[in-house]
PDB file of N, CA and C in Angstrom:
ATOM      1  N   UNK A   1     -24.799  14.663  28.190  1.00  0.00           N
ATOM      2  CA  UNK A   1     -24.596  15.077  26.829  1.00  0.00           C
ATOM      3  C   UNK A   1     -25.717  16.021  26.409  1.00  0.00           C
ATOM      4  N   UNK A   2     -25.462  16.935  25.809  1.00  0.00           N
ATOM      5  CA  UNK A   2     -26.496  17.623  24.981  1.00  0.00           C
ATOM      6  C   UNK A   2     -26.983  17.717  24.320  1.00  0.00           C
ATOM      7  N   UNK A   3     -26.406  16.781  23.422  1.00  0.00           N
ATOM      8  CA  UNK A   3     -27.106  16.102  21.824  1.00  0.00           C
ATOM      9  C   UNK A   3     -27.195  16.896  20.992  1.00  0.00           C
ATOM     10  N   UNK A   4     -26.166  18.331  21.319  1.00  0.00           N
ATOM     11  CA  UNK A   4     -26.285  18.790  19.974  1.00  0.00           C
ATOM     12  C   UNK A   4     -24.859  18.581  19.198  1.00  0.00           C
ATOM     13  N   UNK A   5     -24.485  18.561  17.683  1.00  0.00           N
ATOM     14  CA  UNK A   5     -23.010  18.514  17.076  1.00  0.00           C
ATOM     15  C   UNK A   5     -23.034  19.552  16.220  1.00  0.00           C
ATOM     16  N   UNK A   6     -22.024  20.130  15.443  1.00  0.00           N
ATOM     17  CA  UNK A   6     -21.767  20.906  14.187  1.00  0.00           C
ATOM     18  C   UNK A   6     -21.485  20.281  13.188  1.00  0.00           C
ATOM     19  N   UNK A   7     -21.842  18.693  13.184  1.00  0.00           N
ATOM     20  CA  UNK A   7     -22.172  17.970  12.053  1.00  0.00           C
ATOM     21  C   UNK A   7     -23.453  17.895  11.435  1.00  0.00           C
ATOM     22  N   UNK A   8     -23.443  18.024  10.461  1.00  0.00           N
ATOM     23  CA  UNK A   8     -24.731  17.918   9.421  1.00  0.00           C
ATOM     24  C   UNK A   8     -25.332  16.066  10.040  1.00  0.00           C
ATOM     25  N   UNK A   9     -26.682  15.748   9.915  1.00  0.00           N
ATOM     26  CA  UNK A   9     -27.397  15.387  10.730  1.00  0.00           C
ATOM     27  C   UNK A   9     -26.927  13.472   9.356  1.00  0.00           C
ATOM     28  N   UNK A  10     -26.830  13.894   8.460  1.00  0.00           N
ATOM     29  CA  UNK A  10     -26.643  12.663   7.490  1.00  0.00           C
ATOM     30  C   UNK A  10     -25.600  13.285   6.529  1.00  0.00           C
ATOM     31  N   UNK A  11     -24.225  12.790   6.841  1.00  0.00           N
ATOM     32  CA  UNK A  11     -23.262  13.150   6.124  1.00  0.00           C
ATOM     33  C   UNK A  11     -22.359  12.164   4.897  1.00  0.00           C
ATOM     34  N   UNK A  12     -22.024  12.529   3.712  1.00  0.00           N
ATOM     35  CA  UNK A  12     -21.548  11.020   3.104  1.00  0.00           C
ATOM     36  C   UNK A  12     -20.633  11.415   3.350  1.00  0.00           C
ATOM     37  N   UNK A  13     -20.130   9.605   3.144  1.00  0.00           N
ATOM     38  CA  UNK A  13     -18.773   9.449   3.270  1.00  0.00           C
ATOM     39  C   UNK A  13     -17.888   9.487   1.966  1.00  0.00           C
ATOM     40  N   UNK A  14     -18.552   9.646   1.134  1.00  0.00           N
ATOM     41  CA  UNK A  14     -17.765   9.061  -0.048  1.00  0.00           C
ATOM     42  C   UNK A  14     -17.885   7.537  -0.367  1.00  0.00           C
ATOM     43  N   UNK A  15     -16.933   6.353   0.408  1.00  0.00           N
ATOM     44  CA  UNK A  15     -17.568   4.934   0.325  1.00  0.00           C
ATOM     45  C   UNK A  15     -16.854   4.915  -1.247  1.00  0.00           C
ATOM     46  N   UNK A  16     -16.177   5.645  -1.691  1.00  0.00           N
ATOM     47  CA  UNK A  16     -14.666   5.395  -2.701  1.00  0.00           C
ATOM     48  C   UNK A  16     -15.365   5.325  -4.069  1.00  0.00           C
ATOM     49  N   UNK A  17     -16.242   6.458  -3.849  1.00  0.00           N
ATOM     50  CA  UNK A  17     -17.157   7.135  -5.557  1.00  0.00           C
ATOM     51  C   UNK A  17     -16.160   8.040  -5.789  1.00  0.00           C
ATOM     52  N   UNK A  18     -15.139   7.623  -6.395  1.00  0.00           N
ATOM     53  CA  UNK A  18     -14.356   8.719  -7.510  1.00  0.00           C
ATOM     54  C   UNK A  18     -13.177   7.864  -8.236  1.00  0.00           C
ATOM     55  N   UNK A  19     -12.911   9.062  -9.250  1.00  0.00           N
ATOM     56  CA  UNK A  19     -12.131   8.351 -10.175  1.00  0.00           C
ATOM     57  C   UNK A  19     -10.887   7.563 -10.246  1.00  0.00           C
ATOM     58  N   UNK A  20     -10.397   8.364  -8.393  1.00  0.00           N
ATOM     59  CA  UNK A  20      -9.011   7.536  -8.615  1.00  0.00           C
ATOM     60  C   UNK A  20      -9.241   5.960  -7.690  1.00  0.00           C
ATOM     61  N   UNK A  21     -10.530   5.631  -7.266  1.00  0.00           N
ATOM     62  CA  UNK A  21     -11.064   4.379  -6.488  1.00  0.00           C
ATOM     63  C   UNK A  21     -11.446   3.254  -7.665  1.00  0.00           C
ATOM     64  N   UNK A  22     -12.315   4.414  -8.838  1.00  0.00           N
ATOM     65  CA  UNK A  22     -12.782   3.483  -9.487  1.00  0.00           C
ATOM     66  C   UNK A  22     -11.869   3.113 -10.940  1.00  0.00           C
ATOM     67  N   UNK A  23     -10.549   3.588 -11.047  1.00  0.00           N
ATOM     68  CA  UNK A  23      -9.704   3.272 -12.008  1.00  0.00           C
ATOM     69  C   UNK A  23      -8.650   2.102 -11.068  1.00  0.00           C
ATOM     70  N   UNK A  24      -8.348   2.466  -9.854  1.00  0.00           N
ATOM     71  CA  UNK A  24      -8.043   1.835  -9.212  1.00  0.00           C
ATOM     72  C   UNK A  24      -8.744  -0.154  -9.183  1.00  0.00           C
ATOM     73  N   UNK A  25      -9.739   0.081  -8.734  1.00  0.00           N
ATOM     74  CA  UNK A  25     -10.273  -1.108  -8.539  1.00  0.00           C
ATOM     75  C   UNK A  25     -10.598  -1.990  -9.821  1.00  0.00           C
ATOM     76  N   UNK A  26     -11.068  -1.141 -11.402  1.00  0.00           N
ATOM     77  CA  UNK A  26     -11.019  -1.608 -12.432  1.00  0.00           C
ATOM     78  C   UNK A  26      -9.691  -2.493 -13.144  1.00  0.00           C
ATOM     79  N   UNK A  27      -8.543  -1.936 -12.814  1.00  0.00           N
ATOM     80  CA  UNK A  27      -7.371  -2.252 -12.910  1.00  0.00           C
ATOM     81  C   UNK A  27      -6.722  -3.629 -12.646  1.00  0.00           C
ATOM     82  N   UNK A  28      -7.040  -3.598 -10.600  1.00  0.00           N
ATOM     83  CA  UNK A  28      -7.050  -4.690  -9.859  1.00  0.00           C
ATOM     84  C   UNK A  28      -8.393  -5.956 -10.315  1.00  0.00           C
ATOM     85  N   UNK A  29      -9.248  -5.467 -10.907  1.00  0.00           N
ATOM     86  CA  UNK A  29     -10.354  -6.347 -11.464  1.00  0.00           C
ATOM     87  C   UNK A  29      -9.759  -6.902 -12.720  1.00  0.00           C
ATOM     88  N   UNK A  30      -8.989  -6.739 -13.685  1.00  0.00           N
ATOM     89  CA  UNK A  30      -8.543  -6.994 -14.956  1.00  0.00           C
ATOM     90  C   UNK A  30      -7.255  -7.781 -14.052  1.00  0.00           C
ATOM     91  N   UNK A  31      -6.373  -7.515 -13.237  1.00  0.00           N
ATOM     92  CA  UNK A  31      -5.699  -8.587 -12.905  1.00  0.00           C
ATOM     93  C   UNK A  31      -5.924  -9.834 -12.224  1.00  0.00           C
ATOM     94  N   UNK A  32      -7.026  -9.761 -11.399  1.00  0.00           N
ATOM     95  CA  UNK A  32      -7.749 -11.071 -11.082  1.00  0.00           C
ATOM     96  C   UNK A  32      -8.460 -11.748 -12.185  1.00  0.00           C
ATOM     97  N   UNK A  33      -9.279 -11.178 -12.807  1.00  0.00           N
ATOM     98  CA  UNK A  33      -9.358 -11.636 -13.932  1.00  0.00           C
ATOM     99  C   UNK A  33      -8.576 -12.424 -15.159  1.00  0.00           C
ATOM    100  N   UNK A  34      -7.794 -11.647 -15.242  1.00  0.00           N
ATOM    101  CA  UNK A  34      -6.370 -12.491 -16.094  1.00  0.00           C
ATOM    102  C   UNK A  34      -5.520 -13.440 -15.276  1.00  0.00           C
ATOM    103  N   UNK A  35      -5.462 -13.168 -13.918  1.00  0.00           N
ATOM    104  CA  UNK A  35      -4.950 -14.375 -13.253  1.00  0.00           C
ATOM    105  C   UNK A  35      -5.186 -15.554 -13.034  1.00  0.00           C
ATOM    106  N   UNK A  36      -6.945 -15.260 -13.378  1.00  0.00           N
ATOM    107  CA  UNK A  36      -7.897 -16.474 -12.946  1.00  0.00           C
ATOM    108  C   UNK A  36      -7.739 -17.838 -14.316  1.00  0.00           C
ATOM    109  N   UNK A  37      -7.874 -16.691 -15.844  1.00  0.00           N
ATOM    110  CA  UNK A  37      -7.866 -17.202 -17.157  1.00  0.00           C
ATOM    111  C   UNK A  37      -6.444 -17.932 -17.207  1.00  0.00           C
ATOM    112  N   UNK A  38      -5.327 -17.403 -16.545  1.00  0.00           N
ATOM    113  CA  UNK A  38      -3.990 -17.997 -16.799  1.00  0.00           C
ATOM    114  C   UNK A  38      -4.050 -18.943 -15.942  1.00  0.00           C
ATOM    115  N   UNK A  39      -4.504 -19.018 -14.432  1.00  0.00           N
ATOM    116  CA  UNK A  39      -4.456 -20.169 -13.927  1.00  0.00           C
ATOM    117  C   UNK A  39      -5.273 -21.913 -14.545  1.00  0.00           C
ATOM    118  N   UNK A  40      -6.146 -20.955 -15.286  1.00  0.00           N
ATOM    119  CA  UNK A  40      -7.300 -21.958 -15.880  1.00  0.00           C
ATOM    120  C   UNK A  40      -6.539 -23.040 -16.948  1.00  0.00           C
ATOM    121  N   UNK A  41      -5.628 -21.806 -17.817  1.00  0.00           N
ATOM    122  CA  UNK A  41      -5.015 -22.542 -18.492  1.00  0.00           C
ATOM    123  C   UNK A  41      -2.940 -23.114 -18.132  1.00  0.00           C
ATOM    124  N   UNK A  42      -3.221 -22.758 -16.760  1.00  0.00           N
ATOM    125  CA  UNK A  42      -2.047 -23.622 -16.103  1.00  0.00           C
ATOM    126  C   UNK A  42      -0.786 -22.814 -16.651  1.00  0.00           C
ATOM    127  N   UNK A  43      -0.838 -21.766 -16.141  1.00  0.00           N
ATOM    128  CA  UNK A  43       0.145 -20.946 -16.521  1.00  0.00           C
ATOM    129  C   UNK A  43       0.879 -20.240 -15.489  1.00  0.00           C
ATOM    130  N   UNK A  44       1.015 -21.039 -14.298  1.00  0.00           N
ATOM    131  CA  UNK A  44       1.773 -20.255 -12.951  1.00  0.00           C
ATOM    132  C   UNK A  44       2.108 -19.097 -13.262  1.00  0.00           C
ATOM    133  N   UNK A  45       3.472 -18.777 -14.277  1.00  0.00           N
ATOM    134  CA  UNK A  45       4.216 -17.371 -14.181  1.00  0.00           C
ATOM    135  C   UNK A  45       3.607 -16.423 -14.291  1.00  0.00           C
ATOM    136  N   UNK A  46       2.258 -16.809 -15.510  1.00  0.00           N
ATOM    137  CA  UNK A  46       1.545 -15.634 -15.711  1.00  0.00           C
ATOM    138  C   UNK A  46       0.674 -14.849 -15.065  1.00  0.00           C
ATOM    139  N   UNK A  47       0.006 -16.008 -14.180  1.00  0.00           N
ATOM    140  CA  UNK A  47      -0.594 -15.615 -13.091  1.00  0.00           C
ATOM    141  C   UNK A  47      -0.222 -14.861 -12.209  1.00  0.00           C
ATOM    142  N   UNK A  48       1.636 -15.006 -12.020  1.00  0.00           N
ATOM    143  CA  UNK A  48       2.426 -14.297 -10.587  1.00  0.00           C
ATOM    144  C   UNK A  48       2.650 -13.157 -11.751  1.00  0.00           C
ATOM    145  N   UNK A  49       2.731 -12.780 -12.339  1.00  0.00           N
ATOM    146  CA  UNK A  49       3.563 -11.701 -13.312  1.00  0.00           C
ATOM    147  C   UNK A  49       2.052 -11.159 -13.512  1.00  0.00           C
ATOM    148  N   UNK A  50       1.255 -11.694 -14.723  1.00  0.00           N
ATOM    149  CA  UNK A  50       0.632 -10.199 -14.944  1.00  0.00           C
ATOM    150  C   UNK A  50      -0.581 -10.153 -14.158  1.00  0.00           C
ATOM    151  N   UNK A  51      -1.476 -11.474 -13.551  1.00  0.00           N
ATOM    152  CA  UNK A  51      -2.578 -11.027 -12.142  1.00  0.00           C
ATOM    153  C   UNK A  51      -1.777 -10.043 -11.138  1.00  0.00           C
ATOM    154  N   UNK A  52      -0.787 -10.906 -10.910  1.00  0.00           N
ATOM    155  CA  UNK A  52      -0.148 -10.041  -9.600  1.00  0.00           C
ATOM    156  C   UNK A  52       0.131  -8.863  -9.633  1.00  0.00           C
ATOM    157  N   UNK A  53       0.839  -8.471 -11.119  1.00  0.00           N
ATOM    158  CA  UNK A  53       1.171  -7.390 -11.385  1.00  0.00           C
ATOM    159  C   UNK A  53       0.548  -6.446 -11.790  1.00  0.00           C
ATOM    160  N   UNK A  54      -0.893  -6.917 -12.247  1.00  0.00           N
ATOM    161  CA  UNK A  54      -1.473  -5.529 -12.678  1.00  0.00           C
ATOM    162  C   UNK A  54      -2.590  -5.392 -10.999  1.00  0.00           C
ATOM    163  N   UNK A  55      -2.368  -6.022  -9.887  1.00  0.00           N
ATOM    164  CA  UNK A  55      -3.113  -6.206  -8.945  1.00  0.00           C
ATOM    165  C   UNK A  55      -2.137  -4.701  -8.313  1.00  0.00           C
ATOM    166  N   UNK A  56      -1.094  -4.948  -8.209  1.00  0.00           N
ATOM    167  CA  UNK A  56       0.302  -3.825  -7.802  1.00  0.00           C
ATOM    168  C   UNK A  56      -0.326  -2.673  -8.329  1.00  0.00           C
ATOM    169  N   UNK A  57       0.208  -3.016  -9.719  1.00  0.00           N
ATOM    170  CA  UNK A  57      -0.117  -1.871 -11.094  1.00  0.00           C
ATOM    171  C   UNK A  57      -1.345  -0.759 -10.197  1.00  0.00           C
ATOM    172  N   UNK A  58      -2.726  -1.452 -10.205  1.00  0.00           N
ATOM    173  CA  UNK A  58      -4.018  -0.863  -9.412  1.00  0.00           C
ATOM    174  C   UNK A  58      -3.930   0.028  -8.128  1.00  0.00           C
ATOM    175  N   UNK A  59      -3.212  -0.674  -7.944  1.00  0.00           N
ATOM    176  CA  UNK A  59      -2.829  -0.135  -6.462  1.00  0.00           C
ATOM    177  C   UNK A  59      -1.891   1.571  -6.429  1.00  0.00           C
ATOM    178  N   UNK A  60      -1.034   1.206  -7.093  1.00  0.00           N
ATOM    179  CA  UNK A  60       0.223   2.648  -7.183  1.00  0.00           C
ATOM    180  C   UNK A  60      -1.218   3.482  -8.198  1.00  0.00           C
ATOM    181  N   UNK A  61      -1.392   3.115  -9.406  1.00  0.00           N
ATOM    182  CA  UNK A  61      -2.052   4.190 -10.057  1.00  0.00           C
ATOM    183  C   UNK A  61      -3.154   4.889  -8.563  1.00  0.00           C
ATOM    184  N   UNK A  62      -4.022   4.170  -8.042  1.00  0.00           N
ATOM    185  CA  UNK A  62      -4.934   4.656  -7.421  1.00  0.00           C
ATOM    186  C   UNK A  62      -4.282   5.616  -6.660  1.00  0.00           C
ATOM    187  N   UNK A  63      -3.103   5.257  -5.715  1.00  0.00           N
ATOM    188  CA  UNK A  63      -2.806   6.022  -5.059  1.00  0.00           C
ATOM    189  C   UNK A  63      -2.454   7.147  -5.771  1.00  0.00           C
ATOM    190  N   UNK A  64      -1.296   7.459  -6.711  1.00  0.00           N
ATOM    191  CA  UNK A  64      -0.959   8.508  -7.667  1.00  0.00           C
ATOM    192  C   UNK A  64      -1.819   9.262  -7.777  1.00  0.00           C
ATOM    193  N   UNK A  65      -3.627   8.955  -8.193  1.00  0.00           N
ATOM    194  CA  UNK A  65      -4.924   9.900  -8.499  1.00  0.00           C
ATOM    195  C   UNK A  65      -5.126  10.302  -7.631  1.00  0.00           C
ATOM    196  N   UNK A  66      -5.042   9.601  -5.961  1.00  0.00           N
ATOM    197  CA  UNK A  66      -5.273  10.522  -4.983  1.00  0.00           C
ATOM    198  C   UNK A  66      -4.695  11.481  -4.644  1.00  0.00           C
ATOM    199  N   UNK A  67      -3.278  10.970  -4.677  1.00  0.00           N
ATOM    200  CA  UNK A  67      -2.162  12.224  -4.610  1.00  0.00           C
ATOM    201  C   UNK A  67      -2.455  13.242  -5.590  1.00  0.00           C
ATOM    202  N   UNK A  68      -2.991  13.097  -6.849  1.00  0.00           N
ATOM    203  CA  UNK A  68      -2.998  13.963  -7.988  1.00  0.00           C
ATOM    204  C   UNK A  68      -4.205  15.086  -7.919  1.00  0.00           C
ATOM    205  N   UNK A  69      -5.386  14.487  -7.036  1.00  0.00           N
ATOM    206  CA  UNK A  69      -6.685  15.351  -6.279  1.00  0.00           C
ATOM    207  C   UNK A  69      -7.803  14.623  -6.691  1.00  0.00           C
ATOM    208  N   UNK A  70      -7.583  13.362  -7.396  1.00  0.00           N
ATOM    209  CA  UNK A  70      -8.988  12.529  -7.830  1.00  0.00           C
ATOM    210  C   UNK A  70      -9.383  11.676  -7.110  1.00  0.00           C
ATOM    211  N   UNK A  71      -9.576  11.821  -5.366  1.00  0.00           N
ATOM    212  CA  UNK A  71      -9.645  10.972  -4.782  1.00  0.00           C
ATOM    213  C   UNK A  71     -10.623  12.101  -3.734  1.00  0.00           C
ATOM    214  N   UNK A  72     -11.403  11.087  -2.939  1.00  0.00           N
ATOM    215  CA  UNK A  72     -12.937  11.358  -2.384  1.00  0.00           C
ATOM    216  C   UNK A  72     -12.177  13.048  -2.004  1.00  0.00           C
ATOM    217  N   UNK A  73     -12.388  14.179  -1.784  1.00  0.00           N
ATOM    218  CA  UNK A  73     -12.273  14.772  -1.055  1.00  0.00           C
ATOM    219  C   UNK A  73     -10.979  15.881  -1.843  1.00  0.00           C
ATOM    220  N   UNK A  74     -10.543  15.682  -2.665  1.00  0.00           N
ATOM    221  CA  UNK A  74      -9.568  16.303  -3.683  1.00  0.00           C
ATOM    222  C   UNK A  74      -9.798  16.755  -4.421  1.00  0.00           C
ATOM    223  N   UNK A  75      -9.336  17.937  -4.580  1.00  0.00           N
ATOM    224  CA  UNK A  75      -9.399  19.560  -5.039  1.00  0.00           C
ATOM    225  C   UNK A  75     -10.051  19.148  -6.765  1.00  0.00           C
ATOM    226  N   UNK A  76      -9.743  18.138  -7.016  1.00  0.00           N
ATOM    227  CA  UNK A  76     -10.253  18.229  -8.723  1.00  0.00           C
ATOM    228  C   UNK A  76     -11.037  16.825  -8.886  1.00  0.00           C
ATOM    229  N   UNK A  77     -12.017  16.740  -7.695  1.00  0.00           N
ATOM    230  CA  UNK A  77     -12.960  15.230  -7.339  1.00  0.00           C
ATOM    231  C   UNK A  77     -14.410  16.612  -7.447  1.00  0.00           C
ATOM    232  N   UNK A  78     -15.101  16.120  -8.253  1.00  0.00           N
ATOM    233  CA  UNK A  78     -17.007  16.782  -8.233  1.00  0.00           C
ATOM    234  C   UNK A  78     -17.658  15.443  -8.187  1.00  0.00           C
ATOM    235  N   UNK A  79     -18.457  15.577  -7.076  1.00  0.00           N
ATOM    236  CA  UNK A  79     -18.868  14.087  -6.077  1.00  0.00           C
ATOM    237  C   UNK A  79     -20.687  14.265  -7.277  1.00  0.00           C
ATOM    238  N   UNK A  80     -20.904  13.361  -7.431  1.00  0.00           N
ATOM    239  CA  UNK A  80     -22.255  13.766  -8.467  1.00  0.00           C
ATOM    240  C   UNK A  80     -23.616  13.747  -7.435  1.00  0.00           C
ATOM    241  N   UNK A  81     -24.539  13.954  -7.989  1.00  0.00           N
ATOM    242  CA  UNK A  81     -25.789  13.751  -7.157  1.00  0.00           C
ATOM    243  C   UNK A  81     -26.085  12.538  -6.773  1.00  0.00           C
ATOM    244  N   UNK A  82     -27.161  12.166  -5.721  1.00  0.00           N
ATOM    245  CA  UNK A  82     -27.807  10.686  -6.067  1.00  0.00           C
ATOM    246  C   UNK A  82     -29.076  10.948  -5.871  1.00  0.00           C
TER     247      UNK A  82
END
């Protein structure tokens, strides 16, 4: 091997810093959350209906933002400094 690449020497990955990861996962966080409060108070359906469902819900929106360009690497994603 020659040890050399045409990769930059420390490259990010992203690691799902953008808006359509972090609306995504906020989403799915509010349905565990509410699933947890409905189970607490013994509410099976609600738990399968709106945890579950806004767990879904999280999921399609995220994807949609990626498709839409708000996802690591998409045309309308500006990755910030650190």
């Amino acid at each position: 091997m020659s040890g050399t690449t045409n990769a930059p020497e420390h490259e990010e990955l992203g690691e799902g810093h953008s808006p359509a990861a972090w609306t995504a996962v906020i989403i799915m966080l509010l349905g565990f959350t509410l699933g947890t409060l409905f189970f607490w108070f013994d509410q099976p359906w609600l738990v399968a209906i709106v945890g579950g469902g806004l767990v879904v819900v999280g999921l399609i929106v995220g994807w949609i933002l990626k498709r839409a360009g708000y996802g690591v690497g998409g045309e309308k994603y500006q990755p910030k400094g650190h």
